[in-house]
N, C-alpha and C. Protein backbone atom coordinates (compact mmCIF):
# COMPACT_ATOMS: atom_id res chain seq x y z
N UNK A 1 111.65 182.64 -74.26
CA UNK A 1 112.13 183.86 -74.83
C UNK A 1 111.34 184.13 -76.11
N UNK A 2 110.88 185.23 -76.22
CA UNK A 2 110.07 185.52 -77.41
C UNK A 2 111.05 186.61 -78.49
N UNK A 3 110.78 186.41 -79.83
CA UNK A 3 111.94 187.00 -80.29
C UNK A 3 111.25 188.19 -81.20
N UNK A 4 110.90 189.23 -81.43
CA UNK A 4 110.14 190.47 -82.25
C UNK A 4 110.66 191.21 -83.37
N UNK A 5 112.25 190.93 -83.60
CA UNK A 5 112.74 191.21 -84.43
C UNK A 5 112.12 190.82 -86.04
N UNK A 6 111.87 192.03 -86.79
CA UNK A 6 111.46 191.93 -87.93
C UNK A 6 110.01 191.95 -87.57
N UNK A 7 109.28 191.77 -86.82
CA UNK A 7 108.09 192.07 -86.76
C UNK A 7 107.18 193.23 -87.02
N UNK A 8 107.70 194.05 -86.69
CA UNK A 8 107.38 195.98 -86.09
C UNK A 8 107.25 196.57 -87.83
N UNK A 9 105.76 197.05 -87.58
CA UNK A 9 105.80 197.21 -89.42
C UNK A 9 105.66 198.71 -88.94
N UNK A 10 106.18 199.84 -90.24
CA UNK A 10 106.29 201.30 -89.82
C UNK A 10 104.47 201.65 -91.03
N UNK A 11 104.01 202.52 -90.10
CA UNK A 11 103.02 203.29 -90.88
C UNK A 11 103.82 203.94 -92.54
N UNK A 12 102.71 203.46 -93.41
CA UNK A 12 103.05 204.49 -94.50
C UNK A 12 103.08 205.93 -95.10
N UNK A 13 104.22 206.34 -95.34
CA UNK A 13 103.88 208.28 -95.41
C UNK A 13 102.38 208.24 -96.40
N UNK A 14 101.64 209.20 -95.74
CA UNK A 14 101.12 209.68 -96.76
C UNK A 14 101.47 211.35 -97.38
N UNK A 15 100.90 211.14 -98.67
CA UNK A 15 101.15 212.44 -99.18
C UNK A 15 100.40 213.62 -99.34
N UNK A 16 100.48 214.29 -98.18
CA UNK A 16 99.55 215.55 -98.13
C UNK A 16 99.81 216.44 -99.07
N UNK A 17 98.33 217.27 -99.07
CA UNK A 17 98.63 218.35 -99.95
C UNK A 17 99.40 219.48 -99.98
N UNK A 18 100.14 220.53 -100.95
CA UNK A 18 100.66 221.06 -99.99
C UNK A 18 99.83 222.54 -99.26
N UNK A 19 100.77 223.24 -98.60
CA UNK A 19 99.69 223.76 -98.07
C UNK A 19 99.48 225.15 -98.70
N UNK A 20 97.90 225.69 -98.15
CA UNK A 20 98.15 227.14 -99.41
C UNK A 20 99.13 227.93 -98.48
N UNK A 21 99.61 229.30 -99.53
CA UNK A 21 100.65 230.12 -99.29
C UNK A 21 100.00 231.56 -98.78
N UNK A 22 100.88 231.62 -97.49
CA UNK A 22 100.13 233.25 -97.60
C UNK A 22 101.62 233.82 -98.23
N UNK A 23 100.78 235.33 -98.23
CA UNK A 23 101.81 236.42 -98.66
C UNK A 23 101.63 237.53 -97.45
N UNK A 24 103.11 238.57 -98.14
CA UNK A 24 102.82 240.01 -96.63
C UNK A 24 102.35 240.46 -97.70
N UNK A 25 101.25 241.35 -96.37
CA UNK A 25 100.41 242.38 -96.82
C UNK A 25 100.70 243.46 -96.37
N UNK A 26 100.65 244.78 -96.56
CA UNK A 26 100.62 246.09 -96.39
C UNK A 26 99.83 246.21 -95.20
N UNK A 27 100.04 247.32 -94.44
CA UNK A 27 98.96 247.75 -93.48
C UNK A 27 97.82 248.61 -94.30
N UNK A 28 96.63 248.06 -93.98
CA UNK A 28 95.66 249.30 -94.86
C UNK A 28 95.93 250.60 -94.28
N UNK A 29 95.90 251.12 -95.31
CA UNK A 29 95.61 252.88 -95.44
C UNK A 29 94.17 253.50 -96.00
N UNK A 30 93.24 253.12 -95.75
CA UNK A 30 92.08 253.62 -96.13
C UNK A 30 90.94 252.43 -96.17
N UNK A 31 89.75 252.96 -96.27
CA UNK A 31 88.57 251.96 -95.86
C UNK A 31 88.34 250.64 -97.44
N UNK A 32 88.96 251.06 -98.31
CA UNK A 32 88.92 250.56 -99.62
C UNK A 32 90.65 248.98 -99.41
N UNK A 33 91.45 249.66 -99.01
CA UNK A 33 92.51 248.79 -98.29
C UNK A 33 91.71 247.70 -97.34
N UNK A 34 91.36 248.12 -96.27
CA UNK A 34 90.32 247.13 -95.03
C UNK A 34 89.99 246.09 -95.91
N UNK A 35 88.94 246.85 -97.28
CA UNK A 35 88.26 245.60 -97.53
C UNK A 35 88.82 244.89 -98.55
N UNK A 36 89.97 245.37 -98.91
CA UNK A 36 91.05 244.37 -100.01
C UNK A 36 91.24 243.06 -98.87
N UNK A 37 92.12 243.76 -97.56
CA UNK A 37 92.20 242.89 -96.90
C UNK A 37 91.94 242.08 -96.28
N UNK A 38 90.61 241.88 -95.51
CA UNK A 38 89.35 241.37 -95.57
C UNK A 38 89.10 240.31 -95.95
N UNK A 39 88.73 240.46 -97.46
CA UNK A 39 88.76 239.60 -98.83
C UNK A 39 90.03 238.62 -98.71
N UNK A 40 90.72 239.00 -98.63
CA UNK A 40 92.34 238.06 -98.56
C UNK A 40 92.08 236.96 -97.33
N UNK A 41 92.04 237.67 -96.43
CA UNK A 41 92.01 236.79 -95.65
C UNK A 41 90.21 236.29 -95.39
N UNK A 42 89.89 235.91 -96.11
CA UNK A 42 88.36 235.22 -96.04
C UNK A 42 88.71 234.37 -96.67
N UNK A 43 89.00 234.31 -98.19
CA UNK A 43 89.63 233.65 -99.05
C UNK A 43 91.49 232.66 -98.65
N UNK A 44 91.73 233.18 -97.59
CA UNK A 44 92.78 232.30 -96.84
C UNK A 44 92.31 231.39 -95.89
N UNK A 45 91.12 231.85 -95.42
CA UNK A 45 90.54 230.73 -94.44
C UNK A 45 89.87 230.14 -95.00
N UNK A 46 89.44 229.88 -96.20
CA UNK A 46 88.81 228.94 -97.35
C UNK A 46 89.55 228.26 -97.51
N UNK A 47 90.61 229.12 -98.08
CA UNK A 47 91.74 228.05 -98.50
C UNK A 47 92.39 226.60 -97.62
N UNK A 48 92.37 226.61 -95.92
CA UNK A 48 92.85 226.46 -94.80
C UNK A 48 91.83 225.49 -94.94
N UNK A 49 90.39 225.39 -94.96
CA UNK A 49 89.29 224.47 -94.07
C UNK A 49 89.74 223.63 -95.49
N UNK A 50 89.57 224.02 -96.61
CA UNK A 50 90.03 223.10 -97.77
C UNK A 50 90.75 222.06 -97.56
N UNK A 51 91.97 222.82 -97.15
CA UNK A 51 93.15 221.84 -96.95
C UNK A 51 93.11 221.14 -95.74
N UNK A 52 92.54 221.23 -95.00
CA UNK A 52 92.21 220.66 -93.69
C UNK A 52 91.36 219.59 -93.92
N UNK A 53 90.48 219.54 -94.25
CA UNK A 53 89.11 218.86 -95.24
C UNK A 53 90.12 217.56 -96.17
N UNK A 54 90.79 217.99 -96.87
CA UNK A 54 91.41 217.34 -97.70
C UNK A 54 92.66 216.53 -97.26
N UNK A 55 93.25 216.83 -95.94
CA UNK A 55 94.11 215.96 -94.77
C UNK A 55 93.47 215.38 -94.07
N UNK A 56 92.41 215.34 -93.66
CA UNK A 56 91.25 214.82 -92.96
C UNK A 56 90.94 213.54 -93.59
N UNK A 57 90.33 213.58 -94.85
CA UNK A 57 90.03 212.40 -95.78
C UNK A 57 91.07 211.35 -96.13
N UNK A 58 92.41 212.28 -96.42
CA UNK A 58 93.35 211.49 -96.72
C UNK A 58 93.99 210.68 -95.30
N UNK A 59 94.10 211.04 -94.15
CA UNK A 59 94.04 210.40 -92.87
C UNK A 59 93.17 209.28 -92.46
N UNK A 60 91.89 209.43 -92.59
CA UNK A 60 91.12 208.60 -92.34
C UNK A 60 90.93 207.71 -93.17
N UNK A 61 91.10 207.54 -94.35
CA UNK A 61 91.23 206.69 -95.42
C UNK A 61 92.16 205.71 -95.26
N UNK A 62 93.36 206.28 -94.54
CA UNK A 62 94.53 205.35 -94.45
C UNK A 62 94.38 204.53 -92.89
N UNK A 63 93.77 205.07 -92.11
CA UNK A 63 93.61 204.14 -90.96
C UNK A 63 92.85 202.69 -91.21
């Protein structure tokens, strides 16, 4: 009989970053709106590979 109790070790949390925030946006109303919005979201998918990038490292670090 083999006995396993107390053996079983649990992975440690790690602490991710948190994540960026979007906000609501308006529907554009004009070609000057488009490129507000645009901009927002270019700068949100920056934000995203960042944080992705930065869960990535912190993941693999801990394996």
């Amino acid at each position: 009989m083999l006995i396993m109790a107390g053996c079983a070790s649990k992975p440690k949390a790690i602490d991710l970053p948190p994540k960026p925030e979007r906000k609501e946006v308006e529907a554009p109303q004009n070609l000057k709106d488009m490129a507000l919005l645009l901009n927002y979201y270019e700068h949100l998918v920056q934000e995203w590979e960042a944080w992705g990038e930065a869960v990535d490292g912190l993941t693999n670090n801990k394996n």
